[in-house]
PDB file of N, CA and C in Angstrom:
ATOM      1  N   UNK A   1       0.842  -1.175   0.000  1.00  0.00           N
ATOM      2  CA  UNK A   1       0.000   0.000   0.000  1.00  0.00           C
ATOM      3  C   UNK A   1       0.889   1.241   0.000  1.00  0.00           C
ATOM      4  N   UNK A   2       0.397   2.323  -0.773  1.00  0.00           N
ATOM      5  CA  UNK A   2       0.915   3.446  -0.383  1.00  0.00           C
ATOM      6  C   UNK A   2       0.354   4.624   0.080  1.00  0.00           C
ATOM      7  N   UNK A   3       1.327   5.142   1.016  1.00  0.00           N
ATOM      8  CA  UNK A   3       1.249   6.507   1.690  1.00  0.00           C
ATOM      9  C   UNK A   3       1.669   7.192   1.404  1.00  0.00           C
ATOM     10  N   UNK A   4       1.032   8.345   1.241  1.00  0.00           N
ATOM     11  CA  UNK A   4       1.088   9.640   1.029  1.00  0.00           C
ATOM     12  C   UNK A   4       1.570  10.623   2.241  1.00  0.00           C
ATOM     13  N   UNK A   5       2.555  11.158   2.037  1.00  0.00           N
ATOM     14  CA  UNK A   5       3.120  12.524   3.095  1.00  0.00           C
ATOM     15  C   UNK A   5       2.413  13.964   2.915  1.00  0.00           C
ATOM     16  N   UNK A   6       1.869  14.600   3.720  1.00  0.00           N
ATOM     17  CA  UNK A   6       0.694  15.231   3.708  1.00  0.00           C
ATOM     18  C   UNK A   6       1.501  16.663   3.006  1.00  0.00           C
ATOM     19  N   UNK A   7       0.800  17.073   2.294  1.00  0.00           N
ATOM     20  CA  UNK A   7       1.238  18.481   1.888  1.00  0.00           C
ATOM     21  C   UNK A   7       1.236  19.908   2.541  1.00  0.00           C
ATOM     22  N   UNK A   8       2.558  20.312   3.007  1.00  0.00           N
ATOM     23  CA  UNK A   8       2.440  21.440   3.858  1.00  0.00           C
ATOM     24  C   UNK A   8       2.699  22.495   3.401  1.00  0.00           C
ATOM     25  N   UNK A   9       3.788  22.180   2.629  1.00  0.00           N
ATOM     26  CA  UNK A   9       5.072  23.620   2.225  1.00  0.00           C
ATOM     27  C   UNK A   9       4.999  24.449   1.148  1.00  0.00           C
ATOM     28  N   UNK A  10       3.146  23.991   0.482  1.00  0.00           N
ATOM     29  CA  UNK A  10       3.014  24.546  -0.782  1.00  0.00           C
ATOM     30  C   UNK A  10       1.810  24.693  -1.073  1.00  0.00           C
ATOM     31  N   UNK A  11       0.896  24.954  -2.362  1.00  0.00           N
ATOM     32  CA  UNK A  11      -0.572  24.415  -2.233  1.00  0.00           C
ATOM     33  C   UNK A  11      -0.371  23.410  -2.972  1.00  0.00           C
ATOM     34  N   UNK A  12      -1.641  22.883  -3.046  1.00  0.00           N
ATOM     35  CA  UNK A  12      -1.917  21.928  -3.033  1.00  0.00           C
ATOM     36  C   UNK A  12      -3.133  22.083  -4.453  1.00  0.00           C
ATOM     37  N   UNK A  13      -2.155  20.659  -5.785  1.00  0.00           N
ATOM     38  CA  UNK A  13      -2.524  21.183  -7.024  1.00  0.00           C
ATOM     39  C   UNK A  13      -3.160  20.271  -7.529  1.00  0.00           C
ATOM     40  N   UNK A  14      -4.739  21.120  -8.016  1.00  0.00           N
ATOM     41  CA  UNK A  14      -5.204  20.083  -8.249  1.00  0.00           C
ATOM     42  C   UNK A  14      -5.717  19.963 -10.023  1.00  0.00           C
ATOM     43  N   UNK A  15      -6.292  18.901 -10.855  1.00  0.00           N
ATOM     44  CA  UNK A  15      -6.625  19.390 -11.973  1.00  0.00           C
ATOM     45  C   UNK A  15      -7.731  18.459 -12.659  1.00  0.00           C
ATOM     46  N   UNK A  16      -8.664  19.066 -13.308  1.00  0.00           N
ATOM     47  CA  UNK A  16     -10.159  18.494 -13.258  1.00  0.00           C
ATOM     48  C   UNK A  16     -10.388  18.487 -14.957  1.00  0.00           C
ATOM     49  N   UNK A  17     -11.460  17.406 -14.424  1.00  0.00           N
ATOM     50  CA  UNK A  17     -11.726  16.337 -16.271  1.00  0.00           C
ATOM     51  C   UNK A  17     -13.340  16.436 -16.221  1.00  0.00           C
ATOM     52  N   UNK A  18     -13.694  17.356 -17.370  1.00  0.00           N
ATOM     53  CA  UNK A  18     -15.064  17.506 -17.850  1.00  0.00           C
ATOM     54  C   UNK A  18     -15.466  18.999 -17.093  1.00  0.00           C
ATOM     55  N   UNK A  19     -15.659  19.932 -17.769  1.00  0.00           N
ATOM     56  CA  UNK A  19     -15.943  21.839 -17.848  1.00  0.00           C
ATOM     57  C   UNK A  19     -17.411  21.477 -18.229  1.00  0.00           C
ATOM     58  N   UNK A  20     -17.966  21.183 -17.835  1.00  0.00           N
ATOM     59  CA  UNK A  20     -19.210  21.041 -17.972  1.00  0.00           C
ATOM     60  C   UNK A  20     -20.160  22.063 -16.901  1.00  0.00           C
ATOM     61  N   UNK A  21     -21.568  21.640 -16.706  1.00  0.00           N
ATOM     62  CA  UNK A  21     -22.020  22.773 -15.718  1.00  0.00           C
ATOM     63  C   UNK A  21     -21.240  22.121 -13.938  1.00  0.00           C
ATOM     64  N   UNK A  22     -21.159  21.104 -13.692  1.00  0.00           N
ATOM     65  CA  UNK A  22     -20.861  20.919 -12.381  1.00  0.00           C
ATOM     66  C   UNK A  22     -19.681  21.687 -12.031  1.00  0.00           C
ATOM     67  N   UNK A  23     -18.773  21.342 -12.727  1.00  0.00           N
ATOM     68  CA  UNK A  23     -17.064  21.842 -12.734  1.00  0.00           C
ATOM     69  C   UNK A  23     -16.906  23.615 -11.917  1.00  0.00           C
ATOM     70  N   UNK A  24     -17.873  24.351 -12.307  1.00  0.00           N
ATOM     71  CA  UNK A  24     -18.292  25.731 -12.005  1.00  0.00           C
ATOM     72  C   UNK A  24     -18.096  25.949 -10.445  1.00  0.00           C
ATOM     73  N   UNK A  25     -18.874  24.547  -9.681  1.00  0.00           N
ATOM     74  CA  UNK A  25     -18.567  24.269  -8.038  1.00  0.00           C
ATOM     75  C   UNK A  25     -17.278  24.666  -7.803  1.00  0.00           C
ATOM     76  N   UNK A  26     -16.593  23.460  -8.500  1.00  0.00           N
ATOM     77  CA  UNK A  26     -15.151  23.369  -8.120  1.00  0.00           C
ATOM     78  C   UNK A  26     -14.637  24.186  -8.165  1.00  0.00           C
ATOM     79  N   UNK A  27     -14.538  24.975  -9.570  1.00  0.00           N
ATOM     80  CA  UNK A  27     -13.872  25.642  -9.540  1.00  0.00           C
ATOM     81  C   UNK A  27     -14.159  27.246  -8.506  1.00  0.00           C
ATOM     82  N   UNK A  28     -15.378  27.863  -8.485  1.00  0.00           N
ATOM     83  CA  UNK A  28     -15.964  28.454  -7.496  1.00  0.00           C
ATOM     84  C   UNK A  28     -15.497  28.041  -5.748  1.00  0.00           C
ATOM     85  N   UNK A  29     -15.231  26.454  -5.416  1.00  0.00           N
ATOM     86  CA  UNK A  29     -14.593  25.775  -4.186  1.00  0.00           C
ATOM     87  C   UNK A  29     -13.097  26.492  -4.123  1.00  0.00           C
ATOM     88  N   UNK A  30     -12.151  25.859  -5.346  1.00  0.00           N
ATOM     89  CA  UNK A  30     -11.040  26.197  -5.278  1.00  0.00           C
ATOM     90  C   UNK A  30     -10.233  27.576  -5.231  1.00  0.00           C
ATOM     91  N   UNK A  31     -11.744  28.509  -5.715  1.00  0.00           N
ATOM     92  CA  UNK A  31     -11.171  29.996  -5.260  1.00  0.00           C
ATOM     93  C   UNK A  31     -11.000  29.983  -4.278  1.00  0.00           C
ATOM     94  N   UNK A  32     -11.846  29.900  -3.515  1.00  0.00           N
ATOM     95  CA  UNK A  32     -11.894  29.890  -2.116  1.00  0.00           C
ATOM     96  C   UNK A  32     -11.281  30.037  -1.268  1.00  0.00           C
ATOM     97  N   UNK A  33     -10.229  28.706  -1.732  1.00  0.00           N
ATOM     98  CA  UNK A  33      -9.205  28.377  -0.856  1.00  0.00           C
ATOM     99  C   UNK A  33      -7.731  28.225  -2.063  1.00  0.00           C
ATOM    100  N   UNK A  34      -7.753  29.292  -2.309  1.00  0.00           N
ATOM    101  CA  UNK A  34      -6.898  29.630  -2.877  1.00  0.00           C
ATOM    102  C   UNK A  34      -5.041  29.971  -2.453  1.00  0.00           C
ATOM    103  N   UNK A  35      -5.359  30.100  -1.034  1.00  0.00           N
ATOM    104  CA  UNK A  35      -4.032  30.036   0.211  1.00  0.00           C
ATOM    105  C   UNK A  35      -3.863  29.022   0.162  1.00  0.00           C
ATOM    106  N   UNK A  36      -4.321  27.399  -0.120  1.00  0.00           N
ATOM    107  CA  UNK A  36      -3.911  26.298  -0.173  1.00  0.00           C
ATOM    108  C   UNK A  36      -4.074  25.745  -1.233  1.00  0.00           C
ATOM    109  N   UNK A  37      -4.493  26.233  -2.125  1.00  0.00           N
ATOM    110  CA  UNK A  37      -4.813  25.645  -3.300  1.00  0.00           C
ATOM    111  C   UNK A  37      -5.250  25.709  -4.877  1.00  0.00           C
ATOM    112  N   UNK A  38      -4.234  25.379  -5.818  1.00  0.00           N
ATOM    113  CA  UNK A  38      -4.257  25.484  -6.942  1.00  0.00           C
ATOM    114  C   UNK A  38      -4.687  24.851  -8.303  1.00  0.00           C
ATOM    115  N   UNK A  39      -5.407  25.366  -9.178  1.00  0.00           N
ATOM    116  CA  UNK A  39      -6.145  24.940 -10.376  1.00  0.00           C
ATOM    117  C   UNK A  39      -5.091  25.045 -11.356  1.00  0.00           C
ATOM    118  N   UNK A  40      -4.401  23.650 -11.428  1.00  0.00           N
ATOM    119  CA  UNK A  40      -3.217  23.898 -12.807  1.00  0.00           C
ATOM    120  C   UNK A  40      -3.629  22.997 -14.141  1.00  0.00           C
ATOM    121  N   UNK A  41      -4.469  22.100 -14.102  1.00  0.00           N
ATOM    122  CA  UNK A  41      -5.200  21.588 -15.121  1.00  0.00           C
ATOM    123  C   UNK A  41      -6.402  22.131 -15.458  1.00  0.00           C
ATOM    124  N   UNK A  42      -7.245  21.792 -16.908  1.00  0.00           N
ATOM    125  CA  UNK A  42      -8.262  21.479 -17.237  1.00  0.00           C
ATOM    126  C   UNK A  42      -8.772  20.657 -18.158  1.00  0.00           C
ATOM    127  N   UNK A  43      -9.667  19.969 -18.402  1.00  0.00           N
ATOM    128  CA  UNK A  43      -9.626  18.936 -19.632  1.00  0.00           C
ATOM    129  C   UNK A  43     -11.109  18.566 -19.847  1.00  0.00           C
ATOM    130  N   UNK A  44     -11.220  18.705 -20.905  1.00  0.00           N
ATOM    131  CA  UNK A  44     -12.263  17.856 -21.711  1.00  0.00           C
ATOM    132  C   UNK A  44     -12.668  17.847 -22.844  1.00  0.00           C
ATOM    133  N   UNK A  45     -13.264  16.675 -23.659  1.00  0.00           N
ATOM    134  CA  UNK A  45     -12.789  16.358 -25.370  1.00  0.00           C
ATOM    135  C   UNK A  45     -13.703  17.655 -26.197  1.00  0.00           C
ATOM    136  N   UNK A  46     -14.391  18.524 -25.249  1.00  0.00           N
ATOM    137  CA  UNK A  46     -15.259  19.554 -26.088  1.00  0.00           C
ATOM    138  C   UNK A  46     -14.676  20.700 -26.129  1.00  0.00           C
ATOM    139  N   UNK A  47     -13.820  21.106 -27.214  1.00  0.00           N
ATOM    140  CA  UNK A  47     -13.190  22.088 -27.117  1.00  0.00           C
ATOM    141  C   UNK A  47     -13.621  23.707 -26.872  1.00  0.00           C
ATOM    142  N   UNK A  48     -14.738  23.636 -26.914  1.00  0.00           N
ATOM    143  CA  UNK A  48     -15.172  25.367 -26.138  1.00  0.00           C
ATOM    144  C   UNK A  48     -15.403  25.542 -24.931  1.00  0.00           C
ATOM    145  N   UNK A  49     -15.870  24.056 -23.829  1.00  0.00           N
ATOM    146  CA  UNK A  49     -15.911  24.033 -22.442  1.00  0.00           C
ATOM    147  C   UNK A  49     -14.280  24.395 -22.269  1.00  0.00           C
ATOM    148  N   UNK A  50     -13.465  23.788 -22.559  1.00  0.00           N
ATOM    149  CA  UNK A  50     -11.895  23.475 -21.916  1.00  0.00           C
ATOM    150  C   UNK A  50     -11.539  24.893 -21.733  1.00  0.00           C
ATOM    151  N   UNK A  51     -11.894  25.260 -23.078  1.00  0.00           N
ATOM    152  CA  UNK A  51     -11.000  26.783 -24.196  1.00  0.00           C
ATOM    153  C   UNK A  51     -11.673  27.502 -22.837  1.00  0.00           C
ATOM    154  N   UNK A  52     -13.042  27.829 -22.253  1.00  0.00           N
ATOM    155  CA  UNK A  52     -14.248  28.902 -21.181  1.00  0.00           C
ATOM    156  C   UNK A  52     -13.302  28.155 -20.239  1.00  0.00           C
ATOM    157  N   UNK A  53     -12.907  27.525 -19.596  1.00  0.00           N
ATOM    158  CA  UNK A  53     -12.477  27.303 -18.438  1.00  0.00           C
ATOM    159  C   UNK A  53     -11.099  27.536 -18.046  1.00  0.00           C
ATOM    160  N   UNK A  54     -10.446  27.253 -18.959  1.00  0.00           N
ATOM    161  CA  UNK A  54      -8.718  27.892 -19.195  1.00  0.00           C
ATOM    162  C   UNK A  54      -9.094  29.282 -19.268  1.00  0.00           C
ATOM    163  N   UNK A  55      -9.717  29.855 -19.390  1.00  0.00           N
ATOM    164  CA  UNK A  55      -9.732  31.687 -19.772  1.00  0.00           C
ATOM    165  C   UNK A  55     -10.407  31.873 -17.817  1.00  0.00           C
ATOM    166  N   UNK A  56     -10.818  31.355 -18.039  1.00  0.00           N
ATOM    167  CA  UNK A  56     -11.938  31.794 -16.167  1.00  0.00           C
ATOM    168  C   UNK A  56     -10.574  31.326 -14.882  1.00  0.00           C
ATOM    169  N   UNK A  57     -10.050  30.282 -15.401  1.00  0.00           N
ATOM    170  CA  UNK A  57      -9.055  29.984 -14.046  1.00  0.00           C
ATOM    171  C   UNK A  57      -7.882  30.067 -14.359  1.00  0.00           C
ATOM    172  N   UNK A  58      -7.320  30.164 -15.584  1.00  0.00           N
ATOM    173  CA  UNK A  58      -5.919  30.257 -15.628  1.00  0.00           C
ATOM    174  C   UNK A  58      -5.094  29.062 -15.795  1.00  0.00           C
ATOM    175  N   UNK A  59      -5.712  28.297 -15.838  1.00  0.00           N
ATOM    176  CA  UNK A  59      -5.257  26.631 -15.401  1.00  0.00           C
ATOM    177  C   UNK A  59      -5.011  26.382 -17.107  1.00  0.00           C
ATOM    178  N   UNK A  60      -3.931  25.611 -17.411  1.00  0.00           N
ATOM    179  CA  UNK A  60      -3.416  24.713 -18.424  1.00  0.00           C
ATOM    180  C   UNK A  60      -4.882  24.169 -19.094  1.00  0.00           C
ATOM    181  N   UNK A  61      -5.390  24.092 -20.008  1.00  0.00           N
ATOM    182  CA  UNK A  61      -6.144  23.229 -21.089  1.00  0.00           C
ATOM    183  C   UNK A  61      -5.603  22.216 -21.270  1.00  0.00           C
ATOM    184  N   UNK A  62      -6.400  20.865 -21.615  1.00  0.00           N
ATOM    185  CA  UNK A  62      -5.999  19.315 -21.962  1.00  0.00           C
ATOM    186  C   UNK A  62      -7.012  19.109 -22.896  1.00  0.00           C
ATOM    187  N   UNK A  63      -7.130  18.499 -24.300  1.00  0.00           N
ATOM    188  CA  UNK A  63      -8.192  17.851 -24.785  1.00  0.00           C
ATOM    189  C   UNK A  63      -7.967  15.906 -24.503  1.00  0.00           C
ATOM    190  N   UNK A  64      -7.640  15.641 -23.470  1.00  0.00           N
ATOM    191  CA  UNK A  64      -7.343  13.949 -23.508  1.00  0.00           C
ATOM    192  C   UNK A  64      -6.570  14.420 -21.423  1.00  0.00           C
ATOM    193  N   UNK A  65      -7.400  13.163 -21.062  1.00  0.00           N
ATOM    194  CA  UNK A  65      -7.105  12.950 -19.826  1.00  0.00           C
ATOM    195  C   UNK A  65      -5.674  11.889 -19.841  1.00  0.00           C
ATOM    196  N   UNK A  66      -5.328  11.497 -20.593  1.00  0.00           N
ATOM    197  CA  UNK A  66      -4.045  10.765 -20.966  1.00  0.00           C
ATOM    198  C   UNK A  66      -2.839  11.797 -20.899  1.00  0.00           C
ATOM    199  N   UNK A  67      -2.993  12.915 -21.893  1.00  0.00           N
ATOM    200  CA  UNK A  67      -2.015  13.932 -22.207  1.00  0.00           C
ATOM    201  C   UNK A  67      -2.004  14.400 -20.887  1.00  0.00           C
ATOM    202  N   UNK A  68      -2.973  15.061 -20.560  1.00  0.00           N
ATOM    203  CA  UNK A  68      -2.927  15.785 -19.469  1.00  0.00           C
ATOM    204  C   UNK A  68      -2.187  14.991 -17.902  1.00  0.00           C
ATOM    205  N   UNK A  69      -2.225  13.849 -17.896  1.00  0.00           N
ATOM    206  CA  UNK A  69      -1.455  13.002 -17.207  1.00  0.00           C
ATOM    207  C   UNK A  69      -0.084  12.526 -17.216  1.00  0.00           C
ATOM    208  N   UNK A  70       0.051  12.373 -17.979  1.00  0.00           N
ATOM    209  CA  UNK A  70       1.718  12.990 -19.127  1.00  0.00           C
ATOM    210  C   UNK A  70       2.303  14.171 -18.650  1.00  0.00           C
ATOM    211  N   UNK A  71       1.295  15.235 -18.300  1.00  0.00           N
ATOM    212  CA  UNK A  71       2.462  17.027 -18.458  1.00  0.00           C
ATOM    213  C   UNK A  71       1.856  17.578 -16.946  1.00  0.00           C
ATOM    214  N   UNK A  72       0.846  17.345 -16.459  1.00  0.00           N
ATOM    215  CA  UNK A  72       0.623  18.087 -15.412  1.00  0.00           C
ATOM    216  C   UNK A  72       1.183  17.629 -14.236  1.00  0.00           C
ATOM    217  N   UNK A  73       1.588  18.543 -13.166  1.00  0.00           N
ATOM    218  CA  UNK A  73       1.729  18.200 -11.550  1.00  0.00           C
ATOM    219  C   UNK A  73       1.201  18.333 -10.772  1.00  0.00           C
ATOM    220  N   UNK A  74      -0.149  17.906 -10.985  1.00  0.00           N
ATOM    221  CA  UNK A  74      -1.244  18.371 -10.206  1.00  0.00           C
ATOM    222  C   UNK A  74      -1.052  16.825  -9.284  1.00  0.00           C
ATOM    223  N   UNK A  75      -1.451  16.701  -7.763  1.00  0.00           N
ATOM    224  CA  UNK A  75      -1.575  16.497  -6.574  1.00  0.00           C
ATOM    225  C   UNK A  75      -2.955  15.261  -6.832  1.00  0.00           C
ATOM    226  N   UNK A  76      -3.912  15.807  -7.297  1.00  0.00           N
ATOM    227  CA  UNK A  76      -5.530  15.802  -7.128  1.00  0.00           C
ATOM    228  C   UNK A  76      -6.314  15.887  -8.325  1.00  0.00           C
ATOM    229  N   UNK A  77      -6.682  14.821  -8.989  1.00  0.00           N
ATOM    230  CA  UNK A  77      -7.653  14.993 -10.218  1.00  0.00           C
ATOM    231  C   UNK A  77      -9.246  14.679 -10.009  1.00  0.00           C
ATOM    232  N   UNK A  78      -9.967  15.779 -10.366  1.00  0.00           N
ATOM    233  CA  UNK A  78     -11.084  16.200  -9.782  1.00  0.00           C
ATOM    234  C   UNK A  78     -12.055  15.186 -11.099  1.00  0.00           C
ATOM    235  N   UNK A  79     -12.732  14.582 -10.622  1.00  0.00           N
ATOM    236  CA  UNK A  79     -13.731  13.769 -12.181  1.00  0.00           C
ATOM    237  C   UNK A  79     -15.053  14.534 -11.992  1.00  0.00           C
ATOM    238  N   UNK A  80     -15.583  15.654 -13.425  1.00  0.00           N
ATOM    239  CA  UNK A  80     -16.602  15.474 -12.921  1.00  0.00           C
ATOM    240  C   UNK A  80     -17.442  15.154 -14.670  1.00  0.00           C
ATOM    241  N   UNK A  81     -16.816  14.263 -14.903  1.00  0.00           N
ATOM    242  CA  UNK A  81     -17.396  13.756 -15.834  1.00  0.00           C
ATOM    243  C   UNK A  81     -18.637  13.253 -15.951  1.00  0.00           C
ATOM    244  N   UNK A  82     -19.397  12.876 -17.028  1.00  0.00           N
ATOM    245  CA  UNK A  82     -20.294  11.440 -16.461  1.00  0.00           C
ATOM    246  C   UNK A  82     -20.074  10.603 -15.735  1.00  0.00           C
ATOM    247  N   UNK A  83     -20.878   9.939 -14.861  1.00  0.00           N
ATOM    248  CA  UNK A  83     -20.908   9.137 -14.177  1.00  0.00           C
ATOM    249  C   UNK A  83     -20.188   7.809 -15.153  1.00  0.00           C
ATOM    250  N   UNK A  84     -20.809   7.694 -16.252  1.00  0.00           N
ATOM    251  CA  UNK A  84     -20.652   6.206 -16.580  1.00  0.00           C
ATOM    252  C   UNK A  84     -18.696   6.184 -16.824  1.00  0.00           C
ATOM    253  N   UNK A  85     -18.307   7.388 -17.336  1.00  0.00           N
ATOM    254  CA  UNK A  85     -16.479   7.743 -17.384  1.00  0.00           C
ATOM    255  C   UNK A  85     -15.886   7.250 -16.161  1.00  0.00           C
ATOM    256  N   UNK A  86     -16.538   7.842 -14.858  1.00  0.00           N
ATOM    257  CA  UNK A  86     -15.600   7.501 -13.371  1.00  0.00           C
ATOM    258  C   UNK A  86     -14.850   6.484 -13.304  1.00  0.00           C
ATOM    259  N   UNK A  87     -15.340   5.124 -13.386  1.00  0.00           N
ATOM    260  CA  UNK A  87     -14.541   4.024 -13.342  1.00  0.00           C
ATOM    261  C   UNK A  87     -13.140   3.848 -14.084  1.00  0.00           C
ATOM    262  N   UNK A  88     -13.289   3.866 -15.512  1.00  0.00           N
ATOM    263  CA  UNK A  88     -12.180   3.876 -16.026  1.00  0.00           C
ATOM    264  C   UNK A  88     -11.196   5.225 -16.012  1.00  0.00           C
ATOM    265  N   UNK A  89     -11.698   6.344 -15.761  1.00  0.00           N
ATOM    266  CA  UNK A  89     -10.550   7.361 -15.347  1.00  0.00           C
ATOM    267  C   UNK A  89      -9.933   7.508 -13.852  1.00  0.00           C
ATOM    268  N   UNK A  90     -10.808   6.789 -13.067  1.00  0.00           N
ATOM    269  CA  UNK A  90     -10.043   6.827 -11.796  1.00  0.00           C
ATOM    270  C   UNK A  90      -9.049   5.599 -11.869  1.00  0.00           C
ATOM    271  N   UNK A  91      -9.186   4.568 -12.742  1.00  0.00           N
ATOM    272  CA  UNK A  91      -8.239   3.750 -12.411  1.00  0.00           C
ATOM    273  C   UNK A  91      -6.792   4.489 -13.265  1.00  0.00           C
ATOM    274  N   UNK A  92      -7.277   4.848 -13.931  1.00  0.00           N
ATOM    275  CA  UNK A  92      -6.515   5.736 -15.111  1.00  0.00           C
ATOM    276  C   UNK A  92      -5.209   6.949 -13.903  1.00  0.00           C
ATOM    277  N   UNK A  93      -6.187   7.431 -13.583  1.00  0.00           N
ATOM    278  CA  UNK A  93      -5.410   8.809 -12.441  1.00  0.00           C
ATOM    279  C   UNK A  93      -5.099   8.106 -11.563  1.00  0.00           C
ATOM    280  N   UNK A  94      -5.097   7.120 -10.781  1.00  0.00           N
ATOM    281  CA  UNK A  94      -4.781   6.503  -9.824  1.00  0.00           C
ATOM    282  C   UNK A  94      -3.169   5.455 -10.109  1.00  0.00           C
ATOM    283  N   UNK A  95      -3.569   4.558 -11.349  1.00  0.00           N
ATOM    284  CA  UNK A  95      -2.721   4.798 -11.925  1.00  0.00           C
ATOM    285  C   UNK A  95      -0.881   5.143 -12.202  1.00  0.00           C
ATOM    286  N   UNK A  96      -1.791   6.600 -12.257  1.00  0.00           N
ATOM    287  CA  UNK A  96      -0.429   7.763 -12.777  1.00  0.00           C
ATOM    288  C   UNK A  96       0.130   8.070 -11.342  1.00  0.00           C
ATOM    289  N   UNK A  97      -0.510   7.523 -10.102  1.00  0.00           N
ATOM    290  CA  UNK A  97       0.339   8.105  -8.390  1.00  0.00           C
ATOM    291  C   UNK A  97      -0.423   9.227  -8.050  1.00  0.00           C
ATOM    292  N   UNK A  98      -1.797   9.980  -8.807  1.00  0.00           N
ATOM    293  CA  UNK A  98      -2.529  10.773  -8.192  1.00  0.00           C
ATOM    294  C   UNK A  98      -3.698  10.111  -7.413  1.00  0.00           C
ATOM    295  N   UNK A  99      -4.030  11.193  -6.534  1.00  0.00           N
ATOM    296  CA  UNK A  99      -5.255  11.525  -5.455  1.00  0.00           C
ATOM    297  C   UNK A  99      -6.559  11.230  -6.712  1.00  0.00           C
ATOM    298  N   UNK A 100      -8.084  10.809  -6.401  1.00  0.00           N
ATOM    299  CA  UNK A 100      -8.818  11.242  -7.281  1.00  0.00           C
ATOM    300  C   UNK A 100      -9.821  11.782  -6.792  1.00  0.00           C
ATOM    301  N   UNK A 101     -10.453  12.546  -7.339  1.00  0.00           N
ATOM    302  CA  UNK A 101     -11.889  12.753  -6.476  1.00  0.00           C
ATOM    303  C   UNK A 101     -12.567  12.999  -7.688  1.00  0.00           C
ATOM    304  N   UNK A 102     -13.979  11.893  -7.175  1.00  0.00           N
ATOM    305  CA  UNK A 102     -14.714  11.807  -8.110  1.00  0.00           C
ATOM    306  C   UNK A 102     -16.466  12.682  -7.916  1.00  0.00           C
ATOM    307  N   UNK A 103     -17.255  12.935  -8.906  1.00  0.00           N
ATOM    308  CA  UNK A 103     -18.657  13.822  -8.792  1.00  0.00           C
ATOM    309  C   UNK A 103     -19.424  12.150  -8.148  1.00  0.00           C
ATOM    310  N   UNK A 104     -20.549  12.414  -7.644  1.00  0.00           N
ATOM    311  CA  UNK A 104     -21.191  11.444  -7.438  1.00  0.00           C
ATOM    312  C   UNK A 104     -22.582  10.796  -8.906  1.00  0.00           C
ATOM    313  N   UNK A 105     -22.503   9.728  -8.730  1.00  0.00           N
ATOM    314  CA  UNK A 105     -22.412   8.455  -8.219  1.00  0.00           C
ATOM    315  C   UNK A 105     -20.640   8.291  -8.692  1.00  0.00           C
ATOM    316  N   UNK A 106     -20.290   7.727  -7.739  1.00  0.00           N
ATOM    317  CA  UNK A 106     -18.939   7.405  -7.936  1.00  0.00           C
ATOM    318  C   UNK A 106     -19.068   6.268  -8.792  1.00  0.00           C
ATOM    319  N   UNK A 107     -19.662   5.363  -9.123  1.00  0.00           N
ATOM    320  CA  UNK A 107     -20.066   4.247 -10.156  1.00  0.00           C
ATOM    321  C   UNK A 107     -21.074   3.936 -10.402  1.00  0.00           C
ATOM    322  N   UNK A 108     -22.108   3.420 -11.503  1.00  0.00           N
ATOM    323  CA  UNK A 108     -22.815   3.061 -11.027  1.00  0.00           C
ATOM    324  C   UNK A 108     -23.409   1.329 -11.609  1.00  0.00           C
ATOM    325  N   UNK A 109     -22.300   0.762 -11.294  1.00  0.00           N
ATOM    326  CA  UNK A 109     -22.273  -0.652 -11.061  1.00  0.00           C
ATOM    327  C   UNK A 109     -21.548  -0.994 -10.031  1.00  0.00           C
ATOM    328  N   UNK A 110     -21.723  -2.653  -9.329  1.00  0.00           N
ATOM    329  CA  UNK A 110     -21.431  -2.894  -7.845  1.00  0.00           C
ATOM    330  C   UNK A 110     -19.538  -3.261  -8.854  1.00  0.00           C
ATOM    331  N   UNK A 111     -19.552  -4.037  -9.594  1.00  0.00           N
ATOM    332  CA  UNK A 111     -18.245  -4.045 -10.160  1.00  0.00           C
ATOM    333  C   UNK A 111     -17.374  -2.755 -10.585  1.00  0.00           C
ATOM    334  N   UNK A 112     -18.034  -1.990 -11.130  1.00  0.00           N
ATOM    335  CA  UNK A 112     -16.744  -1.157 -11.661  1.00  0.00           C
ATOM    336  C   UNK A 112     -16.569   0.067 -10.126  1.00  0.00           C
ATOM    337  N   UNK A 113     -17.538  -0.277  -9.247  1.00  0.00           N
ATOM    338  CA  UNK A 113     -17.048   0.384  -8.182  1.00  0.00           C
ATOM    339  C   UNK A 113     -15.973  -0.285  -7.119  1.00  0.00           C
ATOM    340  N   UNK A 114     -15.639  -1.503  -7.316  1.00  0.00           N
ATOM    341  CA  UNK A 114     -15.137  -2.571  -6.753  1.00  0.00           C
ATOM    342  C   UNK A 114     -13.575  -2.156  -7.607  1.00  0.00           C
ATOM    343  N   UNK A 115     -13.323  -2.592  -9.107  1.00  0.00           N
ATOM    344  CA  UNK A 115     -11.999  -1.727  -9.531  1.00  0.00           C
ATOM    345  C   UNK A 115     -11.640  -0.419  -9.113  1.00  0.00           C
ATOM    346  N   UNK A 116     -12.703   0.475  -8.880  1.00  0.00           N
ATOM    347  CA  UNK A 116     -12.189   1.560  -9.212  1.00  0.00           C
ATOM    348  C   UNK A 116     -11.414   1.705  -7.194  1.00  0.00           C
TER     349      UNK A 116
END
């Protein structure tokens, strides 16, 4: 198993898949707390959500949660994709040695909640 050493000395970076209407939370959350915490990704395959969300936070654009896993140093990948996506991108970000946090239903089968 692995452990994680808690993040003190910096914020804490996180970067999110699907600009859709939910994403608006997050990103609205992560102002917030902006003394701890940073929006350095964004991603999703519709290129005018990504393009509106890179202009609103400043955060890097991705069209592929692959690429974006490849170049970013983000801490924390935020899913707020469809539901039916969660499974295979959290195993995906998990994976790569990131944190995930997913929108709810975190699955919605008793199996692919069991992989993920």
């Amino acid at each position: 198993m692995t452990y994680f050493t808690p993040i003190v000395d910096r914020n804490i970076k996180f970067a999110l898949v699907g600009c859709g209407r939910i994403a608006k939370n997050h990103f609205d959350a992560l102002k917030q707390h902006a003394d701890r915490a940073e929006l350095v990704g964004v991603c999703d395959v519709v290129p005018e959500p990504v393009e509106a969300a890179a202009r609103e936070t400043g955060a890097r654009p991705y069209d592929s949660l692959s690429e974006m896993l490849a170049k970013t140093d983000a801490d924390i990948v935020v899913l707020t994709t469809p539901s039916g996506l969660h499974p295979q991108q959290t195993v995906e970000v998990a994976r790569s040695g990131r944190h995930v946090l997913t929108e709810k239903p975190m699955a919605t089968r008793w199996n692919d909640g069991l992989r993920m």
